[in-house]
Protein backbone atom coordinates (compact mmCIF):
# COMPACT_ATOMS: atom_id res chain seq x y z
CA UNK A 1 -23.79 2.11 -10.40
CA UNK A 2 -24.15 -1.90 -11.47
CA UNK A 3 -24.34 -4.22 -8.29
CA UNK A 4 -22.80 -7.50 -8.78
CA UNK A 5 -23.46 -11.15 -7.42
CA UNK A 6 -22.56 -11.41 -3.57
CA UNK A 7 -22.55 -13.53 -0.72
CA UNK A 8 -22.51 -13.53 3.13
CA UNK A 9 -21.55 -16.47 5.17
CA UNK A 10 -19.25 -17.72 7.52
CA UNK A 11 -15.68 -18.88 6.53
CA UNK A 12 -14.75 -23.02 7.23
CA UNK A 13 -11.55 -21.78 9.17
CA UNK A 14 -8.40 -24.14 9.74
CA UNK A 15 -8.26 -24.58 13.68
CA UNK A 16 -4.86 -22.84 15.62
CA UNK A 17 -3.42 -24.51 18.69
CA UNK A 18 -5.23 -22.75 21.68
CA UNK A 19 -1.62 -21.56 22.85
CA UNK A 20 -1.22 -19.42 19.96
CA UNK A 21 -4.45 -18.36 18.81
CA UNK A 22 -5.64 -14.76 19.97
CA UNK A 23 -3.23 -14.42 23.13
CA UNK A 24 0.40 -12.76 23.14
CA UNK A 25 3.11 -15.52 23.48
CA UNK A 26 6.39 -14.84 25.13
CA UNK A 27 8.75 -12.00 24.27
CA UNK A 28 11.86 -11.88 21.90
CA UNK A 29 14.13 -10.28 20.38
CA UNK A 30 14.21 -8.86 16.64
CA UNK A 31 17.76 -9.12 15.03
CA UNK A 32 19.53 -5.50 14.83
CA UNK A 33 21.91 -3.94 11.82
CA UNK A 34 23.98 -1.03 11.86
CA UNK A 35 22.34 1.86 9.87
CA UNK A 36 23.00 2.33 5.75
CA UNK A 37 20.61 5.49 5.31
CA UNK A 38 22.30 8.18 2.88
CA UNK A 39 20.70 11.57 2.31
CA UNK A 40 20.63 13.72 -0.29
CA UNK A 41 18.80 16.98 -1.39
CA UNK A 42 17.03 17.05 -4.58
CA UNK A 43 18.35 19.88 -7.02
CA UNK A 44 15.70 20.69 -8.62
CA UNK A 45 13.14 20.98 -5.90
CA UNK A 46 15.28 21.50 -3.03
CA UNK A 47 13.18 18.29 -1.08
CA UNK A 48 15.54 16.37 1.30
CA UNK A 49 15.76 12.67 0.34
CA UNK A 50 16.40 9.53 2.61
CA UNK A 51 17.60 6.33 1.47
CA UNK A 52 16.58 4.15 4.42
CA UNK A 53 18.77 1.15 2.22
CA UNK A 54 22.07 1.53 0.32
CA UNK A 55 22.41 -2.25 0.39
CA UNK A 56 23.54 -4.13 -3.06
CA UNK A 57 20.30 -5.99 -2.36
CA UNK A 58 17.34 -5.31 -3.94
CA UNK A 59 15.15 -3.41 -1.20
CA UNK A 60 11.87 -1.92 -1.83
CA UNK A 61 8.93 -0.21 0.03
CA UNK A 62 5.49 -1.85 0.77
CA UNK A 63 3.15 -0.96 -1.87
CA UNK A 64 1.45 2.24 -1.48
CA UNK A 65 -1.87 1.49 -0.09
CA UNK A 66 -0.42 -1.02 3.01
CA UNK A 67 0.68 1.14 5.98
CA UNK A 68 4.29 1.73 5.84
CA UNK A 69 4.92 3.82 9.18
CA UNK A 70 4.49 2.19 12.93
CA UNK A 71 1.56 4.03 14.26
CA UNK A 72 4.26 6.38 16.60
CA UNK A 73 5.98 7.28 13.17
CA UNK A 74 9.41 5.55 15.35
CA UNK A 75 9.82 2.80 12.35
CA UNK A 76 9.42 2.51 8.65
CA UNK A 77 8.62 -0.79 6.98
CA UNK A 78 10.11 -2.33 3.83
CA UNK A 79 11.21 -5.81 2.25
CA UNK A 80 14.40 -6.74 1.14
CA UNK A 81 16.17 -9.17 -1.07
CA UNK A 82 19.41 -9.43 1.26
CA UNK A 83 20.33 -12.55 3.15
CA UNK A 84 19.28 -11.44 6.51
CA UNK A 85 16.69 -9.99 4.75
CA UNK A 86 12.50 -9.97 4.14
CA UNK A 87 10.02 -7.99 6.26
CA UNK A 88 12.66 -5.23 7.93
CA UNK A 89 11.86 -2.13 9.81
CA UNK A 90 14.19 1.38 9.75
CA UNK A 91 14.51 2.57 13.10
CA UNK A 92 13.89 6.59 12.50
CA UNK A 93 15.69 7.96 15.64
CA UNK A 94 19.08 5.94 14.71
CA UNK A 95 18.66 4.39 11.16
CA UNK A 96 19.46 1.36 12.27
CA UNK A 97 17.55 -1.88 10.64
CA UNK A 98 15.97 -4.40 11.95
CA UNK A 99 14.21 -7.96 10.95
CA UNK A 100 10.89 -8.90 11.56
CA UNK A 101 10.38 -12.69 11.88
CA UNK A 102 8.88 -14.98 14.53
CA UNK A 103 10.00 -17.74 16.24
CA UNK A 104 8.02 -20.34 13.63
CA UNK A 105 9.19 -18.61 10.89
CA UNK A 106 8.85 -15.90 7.98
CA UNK A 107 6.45 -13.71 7.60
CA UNK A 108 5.05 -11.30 4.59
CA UNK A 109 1.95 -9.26 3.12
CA UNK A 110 2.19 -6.98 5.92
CA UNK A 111 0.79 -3.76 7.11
CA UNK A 112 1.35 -1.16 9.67
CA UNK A 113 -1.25 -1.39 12.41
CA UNK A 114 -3.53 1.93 12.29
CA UNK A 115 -3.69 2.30 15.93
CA UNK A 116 -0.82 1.11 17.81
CA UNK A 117 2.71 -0.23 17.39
CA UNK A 118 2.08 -3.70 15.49
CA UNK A 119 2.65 -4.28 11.96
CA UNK A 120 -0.31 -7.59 10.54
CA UNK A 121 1.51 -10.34 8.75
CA UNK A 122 0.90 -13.78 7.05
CA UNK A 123 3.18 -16.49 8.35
CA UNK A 124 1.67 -19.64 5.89
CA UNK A 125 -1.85 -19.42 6.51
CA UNK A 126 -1.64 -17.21 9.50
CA UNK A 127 -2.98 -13.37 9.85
CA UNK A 128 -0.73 -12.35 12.60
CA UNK A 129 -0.31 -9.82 14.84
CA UNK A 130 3.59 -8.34 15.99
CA UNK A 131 3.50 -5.98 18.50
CA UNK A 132 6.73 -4.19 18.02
CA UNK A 133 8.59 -2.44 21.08
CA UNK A 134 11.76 0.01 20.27
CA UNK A 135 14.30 0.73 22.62
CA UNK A 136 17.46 3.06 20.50
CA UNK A 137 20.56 2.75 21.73
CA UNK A 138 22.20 5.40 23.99
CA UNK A 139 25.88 4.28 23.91
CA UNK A 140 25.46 0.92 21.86
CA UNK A 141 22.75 -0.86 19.19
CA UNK A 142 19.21 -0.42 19.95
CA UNK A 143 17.44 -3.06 20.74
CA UNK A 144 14.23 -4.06 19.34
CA UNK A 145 11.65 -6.83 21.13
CA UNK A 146 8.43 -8.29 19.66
CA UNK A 147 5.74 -10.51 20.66
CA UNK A 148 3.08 -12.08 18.11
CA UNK A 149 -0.07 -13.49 18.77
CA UNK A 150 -2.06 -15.81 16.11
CA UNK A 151 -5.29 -13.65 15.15
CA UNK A 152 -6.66 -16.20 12.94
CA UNK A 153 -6.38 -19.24 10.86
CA UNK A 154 -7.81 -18.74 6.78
CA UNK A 155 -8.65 -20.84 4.57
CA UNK A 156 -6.11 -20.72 1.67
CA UNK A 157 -6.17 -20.78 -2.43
CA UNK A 158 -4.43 -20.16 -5.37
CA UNK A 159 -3.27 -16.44 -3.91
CA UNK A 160 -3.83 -14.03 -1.70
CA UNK A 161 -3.56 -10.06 -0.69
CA UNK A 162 -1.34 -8.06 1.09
CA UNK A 163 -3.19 -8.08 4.79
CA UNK A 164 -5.28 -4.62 5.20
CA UNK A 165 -6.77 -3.06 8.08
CA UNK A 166 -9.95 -0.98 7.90
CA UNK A 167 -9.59 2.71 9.48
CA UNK A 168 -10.93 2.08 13.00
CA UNK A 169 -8.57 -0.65 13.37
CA UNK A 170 -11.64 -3.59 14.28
CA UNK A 171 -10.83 -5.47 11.10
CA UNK A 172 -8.21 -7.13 8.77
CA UNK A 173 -9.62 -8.33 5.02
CA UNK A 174 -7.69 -9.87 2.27
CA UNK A 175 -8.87 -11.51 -0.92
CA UNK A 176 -7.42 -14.97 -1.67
CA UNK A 177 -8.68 -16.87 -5.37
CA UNK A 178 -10.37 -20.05 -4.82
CA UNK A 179 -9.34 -22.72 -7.65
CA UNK A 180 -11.70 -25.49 -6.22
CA UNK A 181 -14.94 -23.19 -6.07
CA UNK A 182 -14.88 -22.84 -9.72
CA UNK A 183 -11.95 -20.34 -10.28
CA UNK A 184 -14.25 -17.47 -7.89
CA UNK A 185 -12.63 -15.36 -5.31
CA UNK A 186 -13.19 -14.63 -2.14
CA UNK A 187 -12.66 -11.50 0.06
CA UNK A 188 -12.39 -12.37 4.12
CA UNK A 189 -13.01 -10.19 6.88
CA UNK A 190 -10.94 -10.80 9.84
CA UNK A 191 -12.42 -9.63 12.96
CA UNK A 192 -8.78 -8.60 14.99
CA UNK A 193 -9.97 -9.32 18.70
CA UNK A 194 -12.36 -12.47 18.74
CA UNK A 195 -10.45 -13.95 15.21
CA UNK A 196 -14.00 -14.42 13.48
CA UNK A 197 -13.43 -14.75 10.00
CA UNK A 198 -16.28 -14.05 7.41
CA UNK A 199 -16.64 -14.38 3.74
CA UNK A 200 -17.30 -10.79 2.60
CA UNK A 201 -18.49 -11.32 -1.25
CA UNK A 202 -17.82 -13.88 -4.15
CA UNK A 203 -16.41 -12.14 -6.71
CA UNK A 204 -17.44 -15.19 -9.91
CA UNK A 205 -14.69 -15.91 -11.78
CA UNK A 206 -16.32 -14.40 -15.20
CA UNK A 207 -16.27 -10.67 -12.98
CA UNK A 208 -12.42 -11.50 -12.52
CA UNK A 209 -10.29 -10.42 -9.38
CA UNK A 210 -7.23 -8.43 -9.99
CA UNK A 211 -6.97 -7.86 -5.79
CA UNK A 212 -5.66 -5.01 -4.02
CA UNK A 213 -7.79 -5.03 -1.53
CA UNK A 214 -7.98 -1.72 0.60
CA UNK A 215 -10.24 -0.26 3.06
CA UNK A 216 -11.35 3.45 3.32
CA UNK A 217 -9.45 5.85 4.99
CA UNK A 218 -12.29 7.73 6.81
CA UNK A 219 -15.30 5.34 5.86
CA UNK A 220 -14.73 1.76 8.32
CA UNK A 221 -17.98 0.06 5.85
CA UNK A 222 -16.23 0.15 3.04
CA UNK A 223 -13.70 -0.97 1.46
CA UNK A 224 -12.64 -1.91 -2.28
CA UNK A 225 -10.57 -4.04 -5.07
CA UNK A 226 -9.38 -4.43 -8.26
CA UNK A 227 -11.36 -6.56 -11.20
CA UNK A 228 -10.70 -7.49 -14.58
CA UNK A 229 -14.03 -7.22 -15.83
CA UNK A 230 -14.56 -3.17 -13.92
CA UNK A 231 -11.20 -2.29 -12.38
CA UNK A 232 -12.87 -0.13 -9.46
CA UNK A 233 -15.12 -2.70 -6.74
CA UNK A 234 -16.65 -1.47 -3.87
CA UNK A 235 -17.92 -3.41 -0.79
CA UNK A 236 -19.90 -2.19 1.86
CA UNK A 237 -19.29 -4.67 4.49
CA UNK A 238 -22.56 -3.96 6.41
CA UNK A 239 -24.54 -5.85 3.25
CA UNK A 240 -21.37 -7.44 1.03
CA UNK A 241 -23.15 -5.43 -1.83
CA UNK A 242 -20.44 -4.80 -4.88
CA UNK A 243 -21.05 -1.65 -6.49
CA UNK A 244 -18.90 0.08 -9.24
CA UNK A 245 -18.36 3.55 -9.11
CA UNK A 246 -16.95 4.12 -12.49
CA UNK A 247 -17.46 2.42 -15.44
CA UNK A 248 -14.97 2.08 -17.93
CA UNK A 249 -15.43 2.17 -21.28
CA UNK A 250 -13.91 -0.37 -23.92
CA UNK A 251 -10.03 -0.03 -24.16
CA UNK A 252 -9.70 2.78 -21.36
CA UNK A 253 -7.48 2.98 -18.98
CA UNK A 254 -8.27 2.89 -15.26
CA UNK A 255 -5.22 1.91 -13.07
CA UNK A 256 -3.94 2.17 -9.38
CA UNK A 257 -6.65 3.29 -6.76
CA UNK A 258 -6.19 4.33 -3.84
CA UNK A 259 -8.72 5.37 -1.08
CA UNK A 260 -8.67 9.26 -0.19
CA UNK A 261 -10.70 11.18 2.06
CA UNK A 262 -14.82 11.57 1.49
CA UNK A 263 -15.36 8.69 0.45
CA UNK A 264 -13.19 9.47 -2.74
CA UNK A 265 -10.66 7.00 -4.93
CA UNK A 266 -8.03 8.40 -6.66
CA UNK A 267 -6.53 6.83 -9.95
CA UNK A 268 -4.92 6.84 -12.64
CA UNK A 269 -6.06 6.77 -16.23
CA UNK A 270 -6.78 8.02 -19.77
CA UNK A 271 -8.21 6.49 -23.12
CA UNK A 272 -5.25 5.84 -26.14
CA UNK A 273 -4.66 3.23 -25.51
CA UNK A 274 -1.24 1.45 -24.67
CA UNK A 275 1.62 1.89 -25.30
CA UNK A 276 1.56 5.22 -25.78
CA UNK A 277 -1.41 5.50 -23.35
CA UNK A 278 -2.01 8.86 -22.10
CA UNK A 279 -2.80 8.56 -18.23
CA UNK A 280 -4.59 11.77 -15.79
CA UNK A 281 -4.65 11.35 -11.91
CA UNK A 282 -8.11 11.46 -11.37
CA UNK A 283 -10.98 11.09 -8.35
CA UNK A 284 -13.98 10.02 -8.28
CA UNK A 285 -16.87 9.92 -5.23
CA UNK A 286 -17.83 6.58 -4.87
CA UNK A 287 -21.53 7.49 -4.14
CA UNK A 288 -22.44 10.04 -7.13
CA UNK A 289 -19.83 8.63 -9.80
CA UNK A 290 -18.58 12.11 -10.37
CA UNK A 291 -14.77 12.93 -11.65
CA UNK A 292 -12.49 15.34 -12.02
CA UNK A 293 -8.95 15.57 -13.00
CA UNK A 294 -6.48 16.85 -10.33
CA UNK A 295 -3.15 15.36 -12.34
CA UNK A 296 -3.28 16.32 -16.63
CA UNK A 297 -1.30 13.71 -18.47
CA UNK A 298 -0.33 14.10 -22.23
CA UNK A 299 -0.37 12.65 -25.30
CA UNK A 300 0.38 13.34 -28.66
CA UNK A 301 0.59 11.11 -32.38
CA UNK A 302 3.94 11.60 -32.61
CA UNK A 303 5.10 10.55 -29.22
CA UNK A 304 6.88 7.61 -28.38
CA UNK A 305 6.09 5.34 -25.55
CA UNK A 306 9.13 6.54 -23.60
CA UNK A 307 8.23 10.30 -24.68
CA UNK A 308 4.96 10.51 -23.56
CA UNK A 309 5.44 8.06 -20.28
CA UNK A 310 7.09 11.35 -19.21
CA UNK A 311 4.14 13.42 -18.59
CA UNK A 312 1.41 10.67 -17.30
CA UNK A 313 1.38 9.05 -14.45
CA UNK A 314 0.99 5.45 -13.21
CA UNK A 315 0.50 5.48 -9.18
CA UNK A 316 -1.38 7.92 -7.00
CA UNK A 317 -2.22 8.13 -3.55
CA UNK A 318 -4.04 10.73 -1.84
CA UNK A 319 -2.51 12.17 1.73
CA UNK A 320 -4.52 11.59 4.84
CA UNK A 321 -5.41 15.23 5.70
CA UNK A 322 -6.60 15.40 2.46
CA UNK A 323 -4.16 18.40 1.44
CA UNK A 324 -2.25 16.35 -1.12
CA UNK A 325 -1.99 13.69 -3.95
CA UNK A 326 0.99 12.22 -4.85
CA UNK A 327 1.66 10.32 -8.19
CA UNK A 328 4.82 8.32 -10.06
CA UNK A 329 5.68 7.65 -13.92
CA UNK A 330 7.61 5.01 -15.64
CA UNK A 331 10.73 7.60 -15.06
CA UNK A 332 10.72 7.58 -11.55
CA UNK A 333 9.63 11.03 -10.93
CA UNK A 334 7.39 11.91 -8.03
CA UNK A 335 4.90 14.76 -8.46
CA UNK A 336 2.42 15.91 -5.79
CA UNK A 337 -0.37 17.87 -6.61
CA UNK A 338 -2.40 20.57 -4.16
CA UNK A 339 -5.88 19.35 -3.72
CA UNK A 340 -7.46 22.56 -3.92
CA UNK A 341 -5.96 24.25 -6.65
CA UNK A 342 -4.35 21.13 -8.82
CA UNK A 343 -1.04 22.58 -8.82
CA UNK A 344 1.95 20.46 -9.47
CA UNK A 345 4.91 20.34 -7.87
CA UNK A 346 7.30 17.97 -9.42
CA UNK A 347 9.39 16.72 -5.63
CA UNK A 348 12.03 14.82 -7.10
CA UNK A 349 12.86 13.30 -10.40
CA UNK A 350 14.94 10.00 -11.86
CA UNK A 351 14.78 7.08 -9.39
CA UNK A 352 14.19 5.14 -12.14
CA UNK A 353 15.23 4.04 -16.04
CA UNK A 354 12.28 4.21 -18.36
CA UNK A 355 11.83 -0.19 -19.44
CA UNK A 356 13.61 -1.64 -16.35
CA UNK A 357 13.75 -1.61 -12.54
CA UNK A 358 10.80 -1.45 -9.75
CA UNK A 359 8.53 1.11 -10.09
CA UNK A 360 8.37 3.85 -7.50
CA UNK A 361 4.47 2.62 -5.54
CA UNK A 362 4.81 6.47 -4.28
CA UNK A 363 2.71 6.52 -1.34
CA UNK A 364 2.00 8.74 2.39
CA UNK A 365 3.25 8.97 5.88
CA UNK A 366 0.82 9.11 8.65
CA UNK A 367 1.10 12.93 9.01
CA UNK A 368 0.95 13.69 5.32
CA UNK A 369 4.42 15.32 4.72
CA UNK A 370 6.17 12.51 3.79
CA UNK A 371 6.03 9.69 0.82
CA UNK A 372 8.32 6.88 0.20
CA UNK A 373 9.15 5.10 -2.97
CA UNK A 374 11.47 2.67 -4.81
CA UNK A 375 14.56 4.44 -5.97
CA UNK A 376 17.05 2.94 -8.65
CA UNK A 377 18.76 6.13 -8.39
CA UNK A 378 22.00 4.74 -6.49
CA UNK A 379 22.19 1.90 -9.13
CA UNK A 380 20.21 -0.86 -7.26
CA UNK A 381 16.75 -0.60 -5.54
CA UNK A 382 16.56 1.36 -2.26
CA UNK A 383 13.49 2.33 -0.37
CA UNK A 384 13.82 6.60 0.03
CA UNK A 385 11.63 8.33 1.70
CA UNK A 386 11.28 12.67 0.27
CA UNK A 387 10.16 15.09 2.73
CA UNK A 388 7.35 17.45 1.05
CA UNK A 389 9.37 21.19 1.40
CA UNK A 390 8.23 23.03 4.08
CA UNK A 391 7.06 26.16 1.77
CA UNK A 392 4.71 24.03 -0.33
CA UNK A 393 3.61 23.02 2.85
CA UNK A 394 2.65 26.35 3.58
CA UNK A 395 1.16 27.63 0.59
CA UNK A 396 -1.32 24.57 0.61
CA UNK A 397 -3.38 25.20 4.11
């Protein structure tokens, strides 16, 4: 594995009014909407499909490596395009909706908290903390109250991450592109209780940041992102050391990664090139540099793009109990794949129009039997969420 350049120091942080930073401020209330969820049952598979959304606005699910659940699995996060839109919840008892906003304003690049029922946002240059308290309605609308508290105060830059919190829940980190230090990036730890913020590594601009930036799973030192230069970065936080656990060659594809279990990324990848790339779901262990293949793609010389896009795939993720990977293609189908034995099992199929529309960013539910994906498949984008059958669950101990 090649180390790269790297550097440990503290941050120059912005200073927050001592009334907001790191202490609750007062309670209020989240703005309610009746539920829009349809269901459906897929025909081929026999997998029962959600659509949290059937608004003519374009809604769509976090991406797949930010936590889209409330830690009590009682609301589902999303964005959305509609007026009284943005960061929105789905309230699973009731399927009612509900908007997540504070009192100074919008927020965005938000996760789930691991541990209890907050979601981590960025309001400007604010990580915040919501702490999220759902009440459902007995003989009326549920009601939904929230209280944030400022964690910290970063320094900002050209662009910056989706907020991500490592597995223990004791830190946030996010990478943000510095333009006035040369064109390098930065990655920041965010220490959640005291608001300490760090700078991680320098990633020099001639490495090249791509960012998402996500911890490990099951490992809390280490966590990874995306470069130009090597798409797959890791950083153990106890030294800021970047090592690269595979090393692509000229031209190849490496795509998507997302952290598994044993210290394994899965992701995507093949080497014709585009664009009629072939593209496996693979995993490697970050420590030996050893891969296998758990998802074949295809490819063959007489394929077209939109032929052979059929049988590769573009985004994985790999299920917390470490019983499953799931993966998406240009087509919107979702496949999920038995970790022992590689089997596929295709769950549903055409969410989405090969050439236009979001992609699917299939990814997991806390207890690893449900994933959640963009669907074009009632003419606009809605988030739907596809339970894994109960028999495959089964027949995959």
């Amino acid at each position: 594995m090649r180390s790269l350049l790297f550097f440990v120091g503290l941050c120059v942080a912005l200073t927050a009014t001592a009334a907001s930073q790191g202490s609750f401020g007062p309670e209020y209330a989240l703005e309610v909407f009746p539920a829009e969820h349809q269901t459906r049952t897929d025909p081929g598979s026999g997998a029962a499909l959600l659509f949290l959304t059937s608004n003519p606005a374009r809604d769509t699910n976090f991406y797949f490596h930010e936590r889209s659940w409330m830690a009590d699995n009682s609301a589902i996060f999303f964005y959305s395009d509609r007026e009284r839109g943005g960061l929105m919840g789905y309230i699973v008892e009731t399927g009612e909706l509900f908007r997540v906003d504070t009192p100074e304003g919008g927020v965005g690049a938000a996760t789930a908290a691991v541990n209890r029922n907050s979601i981590f946002v960025m309001r400007g240059l604010d990580a915040v903390e919501i702490a999220i308290t759902i009440t459902p309605g007995q003989n009326g609308p549920s009601t939904v109250a929230a209280k944030a508290r400022v964690i910290a105060t970063v320094m900002g830059g050209e662009g910056m991450t989706s907020l991500n919190e490592s597995c223990e829940g004791k830190y946030l980190a996010l990478g943000v592109r510095q333009p006035k230090d040369g064109g390098d990036s930065v990655i920041l730890l965010v220490e959640e209780q005291s608001g300490v913020v760090t700078n991680l590594c320098r990633i020099p601009m001639a490495d090249g940041f791509a960012y998402h930036v996500q911890w490990s799973h099951t490992n809390p030192n280490l966590l990874s992102f995306a470069g130009y230069k090597h798409r797959l970065n890791v950083v153990d936080i106890r030294t800021g050391a970047i090592s690269n656990p595979y090393i692509e060659l000229p031209g190849e594809l490496v795509t998507h990664e997302h952290w598994w279990v044993n210290d394994q990324i899965v992701f995507c990848g093949g080497l014709h090139p585009k664009p009629t790339e072939d593209a496996h779901v693979k995993v490697v262990d970050v420590h030996t540099g050893l891969v296998r293949i758990i998802g074949a793609g295809a490819w063959w010389p007489e394929g077209t793009p939109e032929q052979v896009s059929r049988y590769n795939y573009w985004h994985c993720a790999g299920s917390d109990d470490g019983r499953w990977v799931v993966a998406d293609n240009w087509h919107g189908d979702i496949t999920v794949f038995e970790a022992k034995t590689t089997r596929p099992h295709i769950v549903t199929s055409g969410h989405r129009t090969y050439g236009s529309g979001d992609h699917p960013h299939v990814g997991w539910d806390r207890l690893s039997k449900q994933v959640i994906f963009a669907s074009h498949m009632q003419g606009n984008a809605d988030v739907c969420v596809a339970t894994i059958p109960e028999a495959w669950q089964n027949a995959n101990p």
